[in-house]
C-alpha atoms as a PDB file:
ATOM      1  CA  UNK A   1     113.741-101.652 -98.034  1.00  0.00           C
ATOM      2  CA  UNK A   2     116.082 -99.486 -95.680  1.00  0.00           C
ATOM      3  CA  UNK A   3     115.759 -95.706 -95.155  1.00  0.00           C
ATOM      4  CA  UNK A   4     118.050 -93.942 -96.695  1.00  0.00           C
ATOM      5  CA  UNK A   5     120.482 -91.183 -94.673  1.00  0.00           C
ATOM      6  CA  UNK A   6     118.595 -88.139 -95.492  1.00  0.00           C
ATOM      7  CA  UNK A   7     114.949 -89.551 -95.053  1.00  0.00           C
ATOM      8  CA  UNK A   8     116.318 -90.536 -91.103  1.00  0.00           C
ATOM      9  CA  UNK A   9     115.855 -88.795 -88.324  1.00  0.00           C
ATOM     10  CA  UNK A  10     116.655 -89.115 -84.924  1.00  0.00           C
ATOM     11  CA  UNK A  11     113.772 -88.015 -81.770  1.00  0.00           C
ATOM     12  CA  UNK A  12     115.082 -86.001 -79.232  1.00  0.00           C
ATOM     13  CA  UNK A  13     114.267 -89.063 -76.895  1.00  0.00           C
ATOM     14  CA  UNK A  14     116.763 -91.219 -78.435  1.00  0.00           C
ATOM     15  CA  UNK A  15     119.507 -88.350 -79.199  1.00  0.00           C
ATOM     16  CA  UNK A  16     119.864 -87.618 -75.629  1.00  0.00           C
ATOM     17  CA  UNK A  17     119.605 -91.462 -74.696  1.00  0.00           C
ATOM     18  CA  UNK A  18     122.478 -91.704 -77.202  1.00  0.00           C
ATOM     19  CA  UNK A  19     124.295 -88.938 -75.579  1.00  0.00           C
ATOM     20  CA  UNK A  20     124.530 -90.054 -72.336  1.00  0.00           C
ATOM     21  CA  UNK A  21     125.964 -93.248 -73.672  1.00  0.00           C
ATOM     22  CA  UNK A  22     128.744 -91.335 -74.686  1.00  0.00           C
ATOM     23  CA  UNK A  23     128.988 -89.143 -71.934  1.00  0.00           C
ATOM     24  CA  UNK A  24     129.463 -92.051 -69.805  1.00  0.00           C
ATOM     25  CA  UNK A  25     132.127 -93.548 -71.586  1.00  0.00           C
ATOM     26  CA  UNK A  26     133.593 -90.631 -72.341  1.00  0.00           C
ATOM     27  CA  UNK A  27     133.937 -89.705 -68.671  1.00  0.00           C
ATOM     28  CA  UNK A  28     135.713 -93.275 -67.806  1.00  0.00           C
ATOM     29  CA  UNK A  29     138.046 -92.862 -70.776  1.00  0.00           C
ATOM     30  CA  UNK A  30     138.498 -88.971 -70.733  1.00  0.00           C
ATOM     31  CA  UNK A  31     142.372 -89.097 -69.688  1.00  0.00           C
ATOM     32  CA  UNK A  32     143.158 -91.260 -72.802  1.00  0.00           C
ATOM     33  CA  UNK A  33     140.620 -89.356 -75.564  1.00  0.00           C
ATOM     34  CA  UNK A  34     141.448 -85.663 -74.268  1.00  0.00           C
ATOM     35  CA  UNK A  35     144.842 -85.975 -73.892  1.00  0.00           C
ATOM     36  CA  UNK A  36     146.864 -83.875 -76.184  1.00  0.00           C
ATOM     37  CA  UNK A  37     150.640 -84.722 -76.368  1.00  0.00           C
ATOM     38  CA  UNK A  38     152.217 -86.975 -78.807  1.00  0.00           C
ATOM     39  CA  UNK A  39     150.713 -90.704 -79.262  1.00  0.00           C
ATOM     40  CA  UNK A  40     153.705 -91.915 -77.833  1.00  0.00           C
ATOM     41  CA  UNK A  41     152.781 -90.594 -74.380  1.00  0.00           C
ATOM     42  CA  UNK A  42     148.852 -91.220 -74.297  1.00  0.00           C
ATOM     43  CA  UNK A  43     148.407 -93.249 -71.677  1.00  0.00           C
ATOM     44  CA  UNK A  44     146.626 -95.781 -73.049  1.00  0.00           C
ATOM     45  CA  UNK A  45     150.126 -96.669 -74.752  1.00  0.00           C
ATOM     46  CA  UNK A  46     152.188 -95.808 -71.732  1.00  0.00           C
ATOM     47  CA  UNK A  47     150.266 -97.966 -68.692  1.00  0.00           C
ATOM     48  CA  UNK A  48     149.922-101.613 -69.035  1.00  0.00           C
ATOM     49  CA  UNK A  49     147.241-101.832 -66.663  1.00  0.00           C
ATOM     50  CA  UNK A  50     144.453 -98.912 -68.626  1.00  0.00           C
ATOM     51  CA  UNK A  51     145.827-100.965 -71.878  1.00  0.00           C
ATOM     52  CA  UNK A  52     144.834-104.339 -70.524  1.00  0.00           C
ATOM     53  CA  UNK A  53     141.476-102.632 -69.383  1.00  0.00           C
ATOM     54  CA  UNK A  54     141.102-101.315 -72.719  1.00  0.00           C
ATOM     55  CA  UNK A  55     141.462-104.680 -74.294  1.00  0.00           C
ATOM     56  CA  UNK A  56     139.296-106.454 -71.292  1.00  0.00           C
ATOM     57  CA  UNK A  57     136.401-103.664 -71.641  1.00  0.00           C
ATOM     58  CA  UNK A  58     136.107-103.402 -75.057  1.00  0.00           C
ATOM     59  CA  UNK A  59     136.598-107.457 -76.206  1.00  0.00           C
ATOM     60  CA  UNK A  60     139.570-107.307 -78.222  1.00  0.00           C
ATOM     61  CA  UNK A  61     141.891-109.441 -75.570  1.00  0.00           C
ATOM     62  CA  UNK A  62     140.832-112.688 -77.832  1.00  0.00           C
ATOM     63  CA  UNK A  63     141.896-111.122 -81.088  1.00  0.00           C
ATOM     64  CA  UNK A  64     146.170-111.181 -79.749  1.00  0.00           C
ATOM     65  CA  UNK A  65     147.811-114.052 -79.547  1.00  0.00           C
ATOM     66  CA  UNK A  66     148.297-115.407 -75.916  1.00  0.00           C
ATOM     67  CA  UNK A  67     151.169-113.867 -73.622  1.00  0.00           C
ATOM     68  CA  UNK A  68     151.684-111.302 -76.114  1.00  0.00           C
ATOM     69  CA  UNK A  69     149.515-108.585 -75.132  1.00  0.00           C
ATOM     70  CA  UNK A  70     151.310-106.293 -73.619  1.00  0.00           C
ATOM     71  CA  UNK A  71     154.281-106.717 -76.136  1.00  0.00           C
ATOM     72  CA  UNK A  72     151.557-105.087 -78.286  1.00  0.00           C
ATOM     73  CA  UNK A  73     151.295-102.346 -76.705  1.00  0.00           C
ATOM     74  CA  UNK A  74     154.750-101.646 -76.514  1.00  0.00           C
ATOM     75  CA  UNK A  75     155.157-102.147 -79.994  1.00  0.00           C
ATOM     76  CA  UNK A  76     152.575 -99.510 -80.966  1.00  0.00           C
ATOM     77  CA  UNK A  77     154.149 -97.231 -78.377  1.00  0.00           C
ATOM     78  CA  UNK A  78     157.508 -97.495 -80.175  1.00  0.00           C
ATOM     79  CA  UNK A  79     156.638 -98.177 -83.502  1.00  0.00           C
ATOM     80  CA  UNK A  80     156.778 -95.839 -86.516  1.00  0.00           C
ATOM     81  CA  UNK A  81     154.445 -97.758 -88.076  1.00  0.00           C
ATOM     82  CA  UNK A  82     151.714 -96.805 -85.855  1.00  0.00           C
ATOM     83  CA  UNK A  83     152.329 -92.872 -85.722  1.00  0.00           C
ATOM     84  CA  UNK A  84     151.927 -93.107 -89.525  1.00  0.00           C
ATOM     85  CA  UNK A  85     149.301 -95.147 -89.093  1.00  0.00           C
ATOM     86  CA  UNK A  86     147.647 -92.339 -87.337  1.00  0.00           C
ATOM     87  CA  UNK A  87     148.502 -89.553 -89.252  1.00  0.00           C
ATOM     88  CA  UNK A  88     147.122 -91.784 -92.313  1.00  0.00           C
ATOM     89  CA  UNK A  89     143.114 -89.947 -92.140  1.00  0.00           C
ATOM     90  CA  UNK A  90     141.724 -92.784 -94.256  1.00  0.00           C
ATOM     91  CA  UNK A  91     142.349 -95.712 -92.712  1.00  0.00           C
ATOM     92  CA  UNK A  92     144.556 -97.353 -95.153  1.00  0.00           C
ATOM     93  CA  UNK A  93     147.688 -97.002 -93.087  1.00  0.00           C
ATOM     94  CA  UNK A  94     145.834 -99.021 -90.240  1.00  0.00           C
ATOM     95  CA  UNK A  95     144.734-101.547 -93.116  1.00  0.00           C
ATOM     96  CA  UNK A  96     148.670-101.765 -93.768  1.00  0.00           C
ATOM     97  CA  UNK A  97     149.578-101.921 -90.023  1.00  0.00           C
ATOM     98  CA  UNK A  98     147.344-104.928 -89.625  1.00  0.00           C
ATOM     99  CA  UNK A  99     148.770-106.614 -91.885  1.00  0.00           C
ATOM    100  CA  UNK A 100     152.313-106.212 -90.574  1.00  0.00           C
ATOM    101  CA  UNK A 101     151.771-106.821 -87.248  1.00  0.00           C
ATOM    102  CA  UNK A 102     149.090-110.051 -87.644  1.00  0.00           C
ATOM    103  CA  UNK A 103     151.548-112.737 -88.126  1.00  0.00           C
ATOM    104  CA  UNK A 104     153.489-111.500 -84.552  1.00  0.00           C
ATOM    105  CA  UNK A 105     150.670-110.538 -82.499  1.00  0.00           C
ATOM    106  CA  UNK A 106     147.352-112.402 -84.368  1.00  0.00           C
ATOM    107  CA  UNK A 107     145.334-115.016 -82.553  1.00  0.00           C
ATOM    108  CA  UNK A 108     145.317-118.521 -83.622  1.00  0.00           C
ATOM    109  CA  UNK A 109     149.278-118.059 -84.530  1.00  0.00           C
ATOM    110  CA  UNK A 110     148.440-115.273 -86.349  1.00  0.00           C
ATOM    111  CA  UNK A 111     145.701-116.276 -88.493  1.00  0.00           C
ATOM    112  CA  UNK A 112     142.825-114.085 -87.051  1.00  0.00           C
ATOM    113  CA  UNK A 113     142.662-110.518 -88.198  1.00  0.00           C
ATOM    114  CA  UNK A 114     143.658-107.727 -86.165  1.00  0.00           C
ATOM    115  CA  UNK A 115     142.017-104.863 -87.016  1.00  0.00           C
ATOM    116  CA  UNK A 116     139.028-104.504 -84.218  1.00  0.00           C
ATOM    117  CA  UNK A 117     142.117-104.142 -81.386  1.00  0.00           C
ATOM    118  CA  UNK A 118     143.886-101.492 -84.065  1.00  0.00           C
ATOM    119  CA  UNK A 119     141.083 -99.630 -84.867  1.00  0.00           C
ATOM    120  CA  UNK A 120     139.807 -99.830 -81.416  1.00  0.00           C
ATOM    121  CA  UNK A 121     143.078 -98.000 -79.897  1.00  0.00           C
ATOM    122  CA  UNK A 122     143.505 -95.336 -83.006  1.00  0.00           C
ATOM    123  CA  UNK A 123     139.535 -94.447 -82.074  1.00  0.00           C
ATOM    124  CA  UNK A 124     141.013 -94.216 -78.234  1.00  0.00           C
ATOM    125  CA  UNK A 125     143.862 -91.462 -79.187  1.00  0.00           C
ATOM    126  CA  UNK A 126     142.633 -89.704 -81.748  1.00  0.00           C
ATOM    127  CA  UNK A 127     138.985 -90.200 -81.724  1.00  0.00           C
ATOM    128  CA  UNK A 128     138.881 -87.213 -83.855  1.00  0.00           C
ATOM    129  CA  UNK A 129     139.573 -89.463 -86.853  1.00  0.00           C
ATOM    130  CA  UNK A 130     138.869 -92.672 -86.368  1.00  0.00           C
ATOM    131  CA  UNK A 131     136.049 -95.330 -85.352  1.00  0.00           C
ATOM    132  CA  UNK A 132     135.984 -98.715 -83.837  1.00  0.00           C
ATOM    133  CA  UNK A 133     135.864-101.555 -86.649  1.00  0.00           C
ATOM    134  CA  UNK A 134     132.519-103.447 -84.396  1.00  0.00           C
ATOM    135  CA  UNK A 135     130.269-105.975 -85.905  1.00  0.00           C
ATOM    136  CA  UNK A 136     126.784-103.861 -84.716  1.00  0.00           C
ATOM    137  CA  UNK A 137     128.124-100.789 -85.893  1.00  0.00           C
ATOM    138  CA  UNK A 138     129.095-102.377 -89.104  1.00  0.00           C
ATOM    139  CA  UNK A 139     125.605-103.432 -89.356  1.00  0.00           C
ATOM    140  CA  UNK A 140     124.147-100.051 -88.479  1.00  0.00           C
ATOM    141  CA  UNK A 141     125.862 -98.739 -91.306  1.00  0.00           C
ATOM    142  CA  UNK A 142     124.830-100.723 -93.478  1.00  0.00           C
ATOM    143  CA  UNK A 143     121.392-100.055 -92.962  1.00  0.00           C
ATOM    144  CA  UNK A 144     121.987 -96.240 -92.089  1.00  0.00           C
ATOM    145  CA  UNK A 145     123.263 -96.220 -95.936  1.00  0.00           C
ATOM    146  CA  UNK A 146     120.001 -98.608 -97.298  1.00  0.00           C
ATOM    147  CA  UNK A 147     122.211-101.939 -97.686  1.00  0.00           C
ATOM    148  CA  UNK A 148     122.295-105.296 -97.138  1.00  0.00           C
ATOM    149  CA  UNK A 149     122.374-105.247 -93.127  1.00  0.00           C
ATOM    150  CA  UNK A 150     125.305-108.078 -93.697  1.00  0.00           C
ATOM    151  CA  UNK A 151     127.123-106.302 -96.439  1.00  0.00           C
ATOM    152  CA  UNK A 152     130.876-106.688 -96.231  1.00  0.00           C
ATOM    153  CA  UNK A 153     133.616-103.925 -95.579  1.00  0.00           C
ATOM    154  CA  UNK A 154     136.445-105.400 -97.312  1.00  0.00           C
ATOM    155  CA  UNK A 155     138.965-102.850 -95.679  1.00  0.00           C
ATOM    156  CA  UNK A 156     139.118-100.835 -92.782  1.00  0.00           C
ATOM    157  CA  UNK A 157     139.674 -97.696 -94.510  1.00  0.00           C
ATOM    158  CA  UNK A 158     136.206 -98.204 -96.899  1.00  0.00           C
ATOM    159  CA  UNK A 159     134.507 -98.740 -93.360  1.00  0.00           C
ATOM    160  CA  UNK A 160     135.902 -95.377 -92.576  1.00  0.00           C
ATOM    161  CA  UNK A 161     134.990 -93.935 -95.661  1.00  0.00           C
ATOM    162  CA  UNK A 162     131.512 -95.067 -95.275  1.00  0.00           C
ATOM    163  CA  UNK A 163     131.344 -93.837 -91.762  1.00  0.00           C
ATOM    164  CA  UNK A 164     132.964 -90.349 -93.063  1.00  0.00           C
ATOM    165  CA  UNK A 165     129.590 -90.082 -95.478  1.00  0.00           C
ATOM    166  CA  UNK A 166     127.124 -90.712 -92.778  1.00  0.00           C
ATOM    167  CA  UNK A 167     128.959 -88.241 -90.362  1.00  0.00           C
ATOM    168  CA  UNK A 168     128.943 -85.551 -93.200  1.00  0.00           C
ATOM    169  CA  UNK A 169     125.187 -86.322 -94.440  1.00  0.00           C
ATOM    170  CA  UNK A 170     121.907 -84.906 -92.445  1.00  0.00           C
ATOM    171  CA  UNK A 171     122.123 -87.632 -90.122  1.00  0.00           C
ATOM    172  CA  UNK A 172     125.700 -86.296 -88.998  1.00  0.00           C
ATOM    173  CA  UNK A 173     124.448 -82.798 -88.895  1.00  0.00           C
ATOM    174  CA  UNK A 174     121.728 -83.786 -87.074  1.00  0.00           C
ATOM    175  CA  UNK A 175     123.699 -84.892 -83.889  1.00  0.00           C
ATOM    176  CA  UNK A 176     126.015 -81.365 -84.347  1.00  0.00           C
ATOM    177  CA  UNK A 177     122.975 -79.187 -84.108  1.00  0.00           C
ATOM    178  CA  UNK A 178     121.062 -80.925 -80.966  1.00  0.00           C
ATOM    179  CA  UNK A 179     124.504 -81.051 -79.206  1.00  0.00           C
ATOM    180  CA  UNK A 180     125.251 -76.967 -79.784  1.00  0.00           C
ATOM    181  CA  UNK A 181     121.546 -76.446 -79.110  1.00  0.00           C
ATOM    182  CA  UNK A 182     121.603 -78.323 -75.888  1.00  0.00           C
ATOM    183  CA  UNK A 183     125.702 -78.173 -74.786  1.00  0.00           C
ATOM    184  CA  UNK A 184     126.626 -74.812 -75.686  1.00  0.00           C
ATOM    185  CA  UNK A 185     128.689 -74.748 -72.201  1.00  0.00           C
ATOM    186  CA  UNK A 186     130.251 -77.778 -72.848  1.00  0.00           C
ATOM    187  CA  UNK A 187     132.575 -77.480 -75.613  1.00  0.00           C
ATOM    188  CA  UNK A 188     133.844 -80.769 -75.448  1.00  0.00           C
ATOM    189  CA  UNK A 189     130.726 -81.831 -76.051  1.00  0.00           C
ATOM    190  CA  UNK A 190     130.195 -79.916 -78.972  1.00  0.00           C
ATOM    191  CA  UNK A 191     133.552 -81.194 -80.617  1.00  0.00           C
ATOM    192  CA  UNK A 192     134.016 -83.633 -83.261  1.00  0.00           C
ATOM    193  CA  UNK A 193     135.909 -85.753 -81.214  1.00  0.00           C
ATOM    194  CA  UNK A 194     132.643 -86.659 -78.648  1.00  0.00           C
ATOM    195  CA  UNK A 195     129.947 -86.146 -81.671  1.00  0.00           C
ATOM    196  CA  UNK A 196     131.823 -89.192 -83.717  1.00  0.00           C
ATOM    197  CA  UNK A 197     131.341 -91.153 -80.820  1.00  0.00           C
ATOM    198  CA  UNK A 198     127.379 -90.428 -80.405  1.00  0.00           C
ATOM    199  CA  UNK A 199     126.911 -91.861 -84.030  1.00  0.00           C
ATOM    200  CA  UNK A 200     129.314 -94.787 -83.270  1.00  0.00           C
ATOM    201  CA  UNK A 201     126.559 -95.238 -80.533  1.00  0.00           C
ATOM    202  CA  UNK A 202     123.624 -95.048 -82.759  1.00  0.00           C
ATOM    203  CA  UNK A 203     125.273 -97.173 -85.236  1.00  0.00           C
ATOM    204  CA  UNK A 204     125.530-100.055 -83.371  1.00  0.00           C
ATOM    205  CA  UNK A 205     122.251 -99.636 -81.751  1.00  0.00           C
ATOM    206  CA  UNK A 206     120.754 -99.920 -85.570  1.00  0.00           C
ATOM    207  CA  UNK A 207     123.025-103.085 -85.895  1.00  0.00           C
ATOM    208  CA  UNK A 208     121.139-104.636 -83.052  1.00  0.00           C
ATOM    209  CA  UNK A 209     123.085-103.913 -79.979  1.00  0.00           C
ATOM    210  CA  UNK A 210     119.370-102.009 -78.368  1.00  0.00           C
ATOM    211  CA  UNK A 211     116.571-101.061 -79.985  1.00  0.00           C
ATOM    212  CA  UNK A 212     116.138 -98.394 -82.553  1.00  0.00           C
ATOM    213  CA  UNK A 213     112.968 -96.998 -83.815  1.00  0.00           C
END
């Protein structure tokens, strides 16, 4: 039987283990997550070279159909689509995106979904609202909530939902109170925008990617 959310807790060994996960990839990204302006102009969207990083780093190059990547990002740079897409907080304009822009820009002629690349480069520019659609952190939440470990999210946006419930349960507040306790002169650090990122982390370490007590 899994744990439920409010019987978990998370030792002060493996919060600040999780935290300097996220400081480190926050630090290599922090141009792209902190930058303010519109979407149009983050740079992930506006150099081809950090978006072909972004796609190399993070595994989502296999997921676009062939010669077509950086038409991609193009497209989301230009499209209206995508800016409502963004201003959409629960995940059901990406889930509508996807499915406009798989048969263009899907693998296997546009067969394969497209939603880990999506979700991957909403979470980049406004990591404020969104998460990463990844199979460990899938399976993290899963268990974080006391299901099935392979459970399916049928959607996007009820992966975001679910993710919304953890973030707002004891587990959530959790990783808010150890970061004000121990970055009170880091407000960055302190902000939404990191915090969602250190329970990304911890998600996907429950789903197997490192071990979790």
């Amino acid at each position: 039987m899994h744990t439920s959310v409010k019987d978990r807790n998370i030792e002060d060994r493996l919060m600040a283990e999780l935290i300097k996960v996220a400081q480190k990839n926050w630090s290599r990204w922090r141009g792209v997550f902190e930058y303010s302006g519109p979407v149009v102009d983050n740079p992930l969207l506006t150099n081809k070279h950090t978006f072909a990083l972004f796609l190399r780093e993070y595994y989502v190059s296999r997921t676009i159909w062939k010669g077509r990547h950086d038409e991609l990002r193009r497209k989301l740079r230009n499209s209206h689509r995508f800016r409502e897409a963004i201003d959409d907080v629960s995940g059901q304009g990406l889930d509508r995106l996807e499915r406009h822009l798989r048969p263009r820009f899907g693998s296997k002629k546009g067969k394969n979904r497209m939603i880990s690349v999506l979700s991957k480069a909403a979470a980049f520019v406004r990591p404020e609202r969104f998460v990463a659609w990844d199979r460990f952190a899938k399976k993290g939440l899963n268990i974080v909530l006391g299901r099935n470990a392979s459970a399916p999210f049928k959607t996007y946006s009820s992966y975001l939902a679910a993710f919304e419930s953890v973030w707002e349960s004891q587990l959530g507040m959790q990783i808010r109170d150890y970061a004000a306790k121990i970055n009170a002169h880091n407000s960055v650090e302190c902000e939404p925008r990191f915090l969602r990122r250190v329970l990304d982390i911890y998600l996907m370490k429950c789903g197997g990617r490192g071990a979790v007590r």
